[in-house]
PDB file of N, CA and C in Angstrom:
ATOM      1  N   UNK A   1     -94.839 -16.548  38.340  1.00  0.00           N
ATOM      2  CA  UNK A   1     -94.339 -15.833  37.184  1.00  0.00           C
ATOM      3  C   UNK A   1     -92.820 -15.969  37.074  1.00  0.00           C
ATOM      4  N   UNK A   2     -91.981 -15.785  38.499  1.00  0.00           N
ATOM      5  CA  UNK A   2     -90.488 -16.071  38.047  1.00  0.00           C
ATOM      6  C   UNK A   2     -90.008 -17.548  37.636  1.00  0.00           C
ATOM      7  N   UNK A   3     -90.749 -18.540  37.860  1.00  0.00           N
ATOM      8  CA  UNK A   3     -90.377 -19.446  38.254  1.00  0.00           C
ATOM      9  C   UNK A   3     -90.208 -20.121  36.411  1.00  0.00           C
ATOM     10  N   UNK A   4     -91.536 -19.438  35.928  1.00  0.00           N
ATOM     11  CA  UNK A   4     -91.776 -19.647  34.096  1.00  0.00           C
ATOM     12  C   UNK A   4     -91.081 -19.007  33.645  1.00  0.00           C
ATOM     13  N   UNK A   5     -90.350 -17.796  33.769  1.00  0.00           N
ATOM     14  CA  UNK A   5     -89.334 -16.605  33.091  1.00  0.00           C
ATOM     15  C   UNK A   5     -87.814 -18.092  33.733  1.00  0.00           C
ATOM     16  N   UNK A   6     -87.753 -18.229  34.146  1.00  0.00           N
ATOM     17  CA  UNK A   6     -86.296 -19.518  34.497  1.00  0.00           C
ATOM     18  C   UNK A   6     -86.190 -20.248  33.686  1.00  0.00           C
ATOM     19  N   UNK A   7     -87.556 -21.006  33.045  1.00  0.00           N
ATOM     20  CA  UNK A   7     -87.455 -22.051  31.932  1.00  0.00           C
ATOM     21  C   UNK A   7     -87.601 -21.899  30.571  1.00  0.00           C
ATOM     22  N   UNK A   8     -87.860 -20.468  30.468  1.00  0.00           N
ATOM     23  CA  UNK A   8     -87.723 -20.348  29.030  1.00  0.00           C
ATOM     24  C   UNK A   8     -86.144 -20.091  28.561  1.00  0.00           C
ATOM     25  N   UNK A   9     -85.156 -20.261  29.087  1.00  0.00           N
ATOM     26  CA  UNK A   9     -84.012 -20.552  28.569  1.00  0.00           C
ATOM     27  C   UNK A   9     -83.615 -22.258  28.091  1.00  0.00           C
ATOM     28  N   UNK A  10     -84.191 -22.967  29.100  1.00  0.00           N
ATOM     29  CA  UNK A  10     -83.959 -24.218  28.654  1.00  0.00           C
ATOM     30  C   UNK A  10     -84.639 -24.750  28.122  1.00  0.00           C
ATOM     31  N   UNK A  11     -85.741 -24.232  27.441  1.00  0.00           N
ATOM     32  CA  UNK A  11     -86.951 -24.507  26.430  1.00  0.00           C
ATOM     33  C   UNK A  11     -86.189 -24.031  25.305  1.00  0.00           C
ATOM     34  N   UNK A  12     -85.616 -22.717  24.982  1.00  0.00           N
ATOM     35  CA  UNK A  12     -84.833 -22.874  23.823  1.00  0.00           C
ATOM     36  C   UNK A  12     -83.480 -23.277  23.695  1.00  0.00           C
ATOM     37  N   UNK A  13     -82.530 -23.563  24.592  1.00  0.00           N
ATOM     38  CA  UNK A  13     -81.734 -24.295  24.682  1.00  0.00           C
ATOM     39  C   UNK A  13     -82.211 -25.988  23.843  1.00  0.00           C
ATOM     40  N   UNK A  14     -83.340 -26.399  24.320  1.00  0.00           N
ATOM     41  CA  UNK A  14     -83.198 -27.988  23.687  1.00  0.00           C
ATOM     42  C   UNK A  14     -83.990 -27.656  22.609  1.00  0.00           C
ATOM     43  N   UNK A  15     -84.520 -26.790  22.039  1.00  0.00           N
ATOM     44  CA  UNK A  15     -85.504 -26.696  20.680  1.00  0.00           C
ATOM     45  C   UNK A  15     -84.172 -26.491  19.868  1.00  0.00           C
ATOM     46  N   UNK A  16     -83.043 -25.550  20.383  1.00  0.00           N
ATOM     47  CA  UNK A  16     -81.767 -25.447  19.070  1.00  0.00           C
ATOM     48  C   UNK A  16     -81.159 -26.805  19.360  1.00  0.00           C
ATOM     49  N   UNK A  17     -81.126 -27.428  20.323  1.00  0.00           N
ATOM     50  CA  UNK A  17     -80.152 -28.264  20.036  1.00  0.00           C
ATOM     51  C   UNK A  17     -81.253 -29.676  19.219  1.00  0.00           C
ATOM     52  N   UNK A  18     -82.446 -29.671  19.431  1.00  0.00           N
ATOM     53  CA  UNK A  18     -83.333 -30.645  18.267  1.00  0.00           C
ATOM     54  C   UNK A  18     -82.876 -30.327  16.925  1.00  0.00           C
ATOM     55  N   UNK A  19     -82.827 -28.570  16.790  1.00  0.00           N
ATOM     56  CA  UNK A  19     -82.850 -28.431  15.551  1.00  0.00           C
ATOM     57  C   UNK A  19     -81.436 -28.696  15.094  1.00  0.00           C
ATOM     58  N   UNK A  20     -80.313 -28.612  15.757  1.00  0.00           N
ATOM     59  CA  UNK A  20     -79.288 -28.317  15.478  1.00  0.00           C
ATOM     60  C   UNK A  20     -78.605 -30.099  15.030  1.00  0.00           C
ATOM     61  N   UNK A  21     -79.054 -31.323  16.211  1.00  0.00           N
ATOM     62  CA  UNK A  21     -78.969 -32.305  14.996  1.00  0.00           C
ATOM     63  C   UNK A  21     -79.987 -32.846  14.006  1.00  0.00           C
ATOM     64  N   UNK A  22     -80.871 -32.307  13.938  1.00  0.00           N
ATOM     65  CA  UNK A  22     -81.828 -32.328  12.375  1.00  0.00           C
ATOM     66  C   UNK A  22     -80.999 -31.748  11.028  1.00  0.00           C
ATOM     67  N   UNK A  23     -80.017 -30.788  11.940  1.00  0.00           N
ATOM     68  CA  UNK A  23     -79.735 -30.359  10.689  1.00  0.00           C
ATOM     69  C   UNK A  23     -78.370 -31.408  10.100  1.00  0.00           C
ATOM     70  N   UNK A  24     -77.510 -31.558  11.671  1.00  0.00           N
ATOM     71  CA  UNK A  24     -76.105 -32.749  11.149  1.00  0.00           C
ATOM     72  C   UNK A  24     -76.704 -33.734  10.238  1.00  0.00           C
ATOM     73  N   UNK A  25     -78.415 -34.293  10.930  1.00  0.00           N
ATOM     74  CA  UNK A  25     -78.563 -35.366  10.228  1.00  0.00           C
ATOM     75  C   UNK A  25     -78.783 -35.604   8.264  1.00  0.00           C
ATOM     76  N   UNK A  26     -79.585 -34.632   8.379  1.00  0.00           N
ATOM     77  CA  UNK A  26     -79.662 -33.988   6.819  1.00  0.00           C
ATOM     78  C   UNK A  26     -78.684 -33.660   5.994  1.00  0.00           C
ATOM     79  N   UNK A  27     -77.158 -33.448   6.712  1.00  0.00           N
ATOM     80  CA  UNK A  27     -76.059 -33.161   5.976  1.00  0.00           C
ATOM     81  C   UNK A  27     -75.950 -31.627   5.411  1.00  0.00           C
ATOM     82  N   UNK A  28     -76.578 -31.259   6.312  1.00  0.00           N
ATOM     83  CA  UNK A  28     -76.856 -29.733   6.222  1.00  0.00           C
ATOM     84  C   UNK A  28     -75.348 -28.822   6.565  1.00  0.00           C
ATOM     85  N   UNK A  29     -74.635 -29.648   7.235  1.00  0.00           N
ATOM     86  CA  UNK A  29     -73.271 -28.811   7.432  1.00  0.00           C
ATOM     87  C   UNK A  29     -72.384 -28.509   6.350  1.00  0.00           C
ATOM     88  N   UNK A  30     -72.344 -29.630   5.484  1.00  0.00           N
ATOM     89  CA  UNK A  30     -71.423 -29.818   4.544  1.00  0.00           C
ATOM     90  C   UNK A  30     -72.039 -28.236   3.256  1.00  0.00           C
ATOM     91  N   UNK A  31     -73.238 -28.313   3.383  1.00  0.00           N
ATOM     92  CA  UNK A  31     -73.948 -27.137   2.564  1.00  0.00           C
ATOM     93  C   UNK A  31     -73.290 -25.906   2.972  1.00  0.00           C
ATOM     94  N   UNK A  32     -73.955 -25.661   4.210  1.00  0.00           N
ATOM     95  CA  UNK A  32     -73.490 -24.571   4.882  1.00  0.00           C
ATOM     96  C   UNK A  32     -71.838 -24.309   4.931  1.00  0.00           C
ATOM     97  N   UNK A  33     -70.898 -25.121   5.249  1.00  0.00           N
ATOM     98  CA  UNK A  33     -69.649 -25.203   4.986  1.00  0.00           C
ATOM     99  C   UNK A  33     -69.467 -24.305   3.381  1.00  0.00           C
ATOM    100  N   UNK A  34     -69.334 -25.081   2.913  1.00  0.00           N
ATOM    101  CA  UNK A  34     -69.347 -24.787   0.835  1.00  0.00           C
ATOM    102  C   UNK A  34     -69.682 -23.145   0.827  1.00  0.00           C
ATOM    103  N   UNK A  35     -70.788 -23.106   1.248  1.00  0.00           N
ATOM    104  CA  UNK A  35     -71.584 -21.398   1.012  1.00  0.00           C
ATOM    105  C   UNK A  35     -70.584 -20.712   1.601  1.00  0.00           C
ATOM    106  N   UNK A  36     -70.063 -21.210   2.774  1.00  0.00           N
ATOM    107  CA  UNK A  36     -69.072 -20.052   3.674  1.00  0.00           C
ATOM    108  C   UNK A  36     -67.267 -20.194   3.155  1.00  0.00           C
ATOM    109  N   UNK A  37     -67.458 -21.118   2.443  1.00  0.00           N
ATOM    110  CA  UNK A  37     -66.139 -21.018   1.531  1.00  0.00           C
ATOM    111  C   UNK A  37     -65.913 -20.496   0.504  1.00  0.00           C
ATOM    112  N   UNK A  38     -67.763 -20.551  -0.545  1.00  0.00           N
ATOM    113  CA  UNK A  38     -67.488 -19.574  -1.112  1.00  0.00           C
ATOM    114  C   UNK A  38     -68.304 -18.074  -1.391  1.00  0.00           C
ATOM    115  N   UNK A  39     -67.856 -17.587   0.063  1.00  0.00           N
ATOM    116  CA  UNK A  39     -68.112 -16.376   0.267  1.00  0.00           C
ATOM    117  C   UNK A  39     -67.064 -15.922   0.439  1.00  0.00           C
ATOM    118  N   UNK A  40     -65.830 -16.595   1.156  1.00  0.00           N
ATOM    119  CA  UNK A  40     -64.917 -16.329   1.644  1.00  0.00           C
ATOM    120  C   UNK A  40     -63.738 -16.031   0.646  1.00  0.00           C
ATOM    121  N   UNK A  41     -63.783 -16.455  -0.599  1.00  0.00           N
ATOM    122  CA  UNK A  41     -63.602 -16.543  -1.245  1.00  0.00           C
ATOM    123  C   UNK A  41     -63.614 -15.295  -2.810  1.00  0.00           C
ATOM    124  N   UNK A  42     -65.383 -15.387  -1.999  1.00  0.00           N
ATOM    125  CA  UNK A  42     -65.760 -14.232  -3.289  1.00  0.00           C
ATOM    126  C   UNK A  42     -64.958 -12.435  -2.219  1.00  0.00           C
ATOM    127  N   UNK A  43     -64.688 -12.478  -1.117  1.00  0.00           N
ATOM    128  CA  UNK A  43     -64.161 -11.701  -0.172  1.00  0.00           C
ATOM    129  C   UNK A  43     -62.920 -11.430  -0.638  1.00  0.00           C
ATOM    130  N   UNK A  44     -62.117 -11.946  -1.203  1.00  0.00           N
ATOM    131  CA  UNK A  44     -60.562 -11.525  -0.920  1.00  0.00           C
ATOM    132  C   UNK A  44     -60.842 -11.850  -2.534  1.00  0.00           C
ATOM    133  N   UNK A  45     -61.512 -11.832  -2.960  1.00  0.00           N
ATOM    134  CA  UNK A  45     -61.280 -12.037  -5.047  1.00  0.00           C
ATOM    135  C   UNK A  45     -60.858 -13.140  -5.128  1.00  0.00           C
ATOM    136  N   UNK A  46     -60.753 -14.425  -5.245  1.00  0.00           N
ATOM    137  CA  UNK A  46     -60.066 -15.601  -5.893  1.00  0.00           C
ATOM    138  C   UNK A  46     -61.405 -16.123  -6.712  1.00  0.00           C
ATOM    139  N   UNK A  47     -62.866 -16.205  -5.758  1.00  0.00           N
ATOM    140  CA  UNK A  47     -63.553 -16.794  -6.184  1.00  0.00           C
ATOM    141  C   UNK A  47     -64.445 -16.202  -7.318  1.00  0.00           C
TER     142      UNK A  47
END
């Protein structure tokens, strides 16, 4: 039982990092970027 409670950190450790370049690859940053600029934006009133 301890030995399976040890590896479920590095079971989700590499499932985010699969997901995490699925997402570079898709160009998913540049999205996410934009949204958080303009939030940042709609925050202090300009946008």
């Amino acid at each position: 039982m301890k030995q399976e409670s040890r590896k479920i950190p590095f079971v989700v450790l590499v499932i985010f990092i699969i997901l995490f370049i699925i997402g570079i690859n898709i160009n998913e940053v540049s999205a996410v970027w934009e949204k958080a600029v303009q939030i940042c934006f709609n925050c202090i009133g300009i946008g």
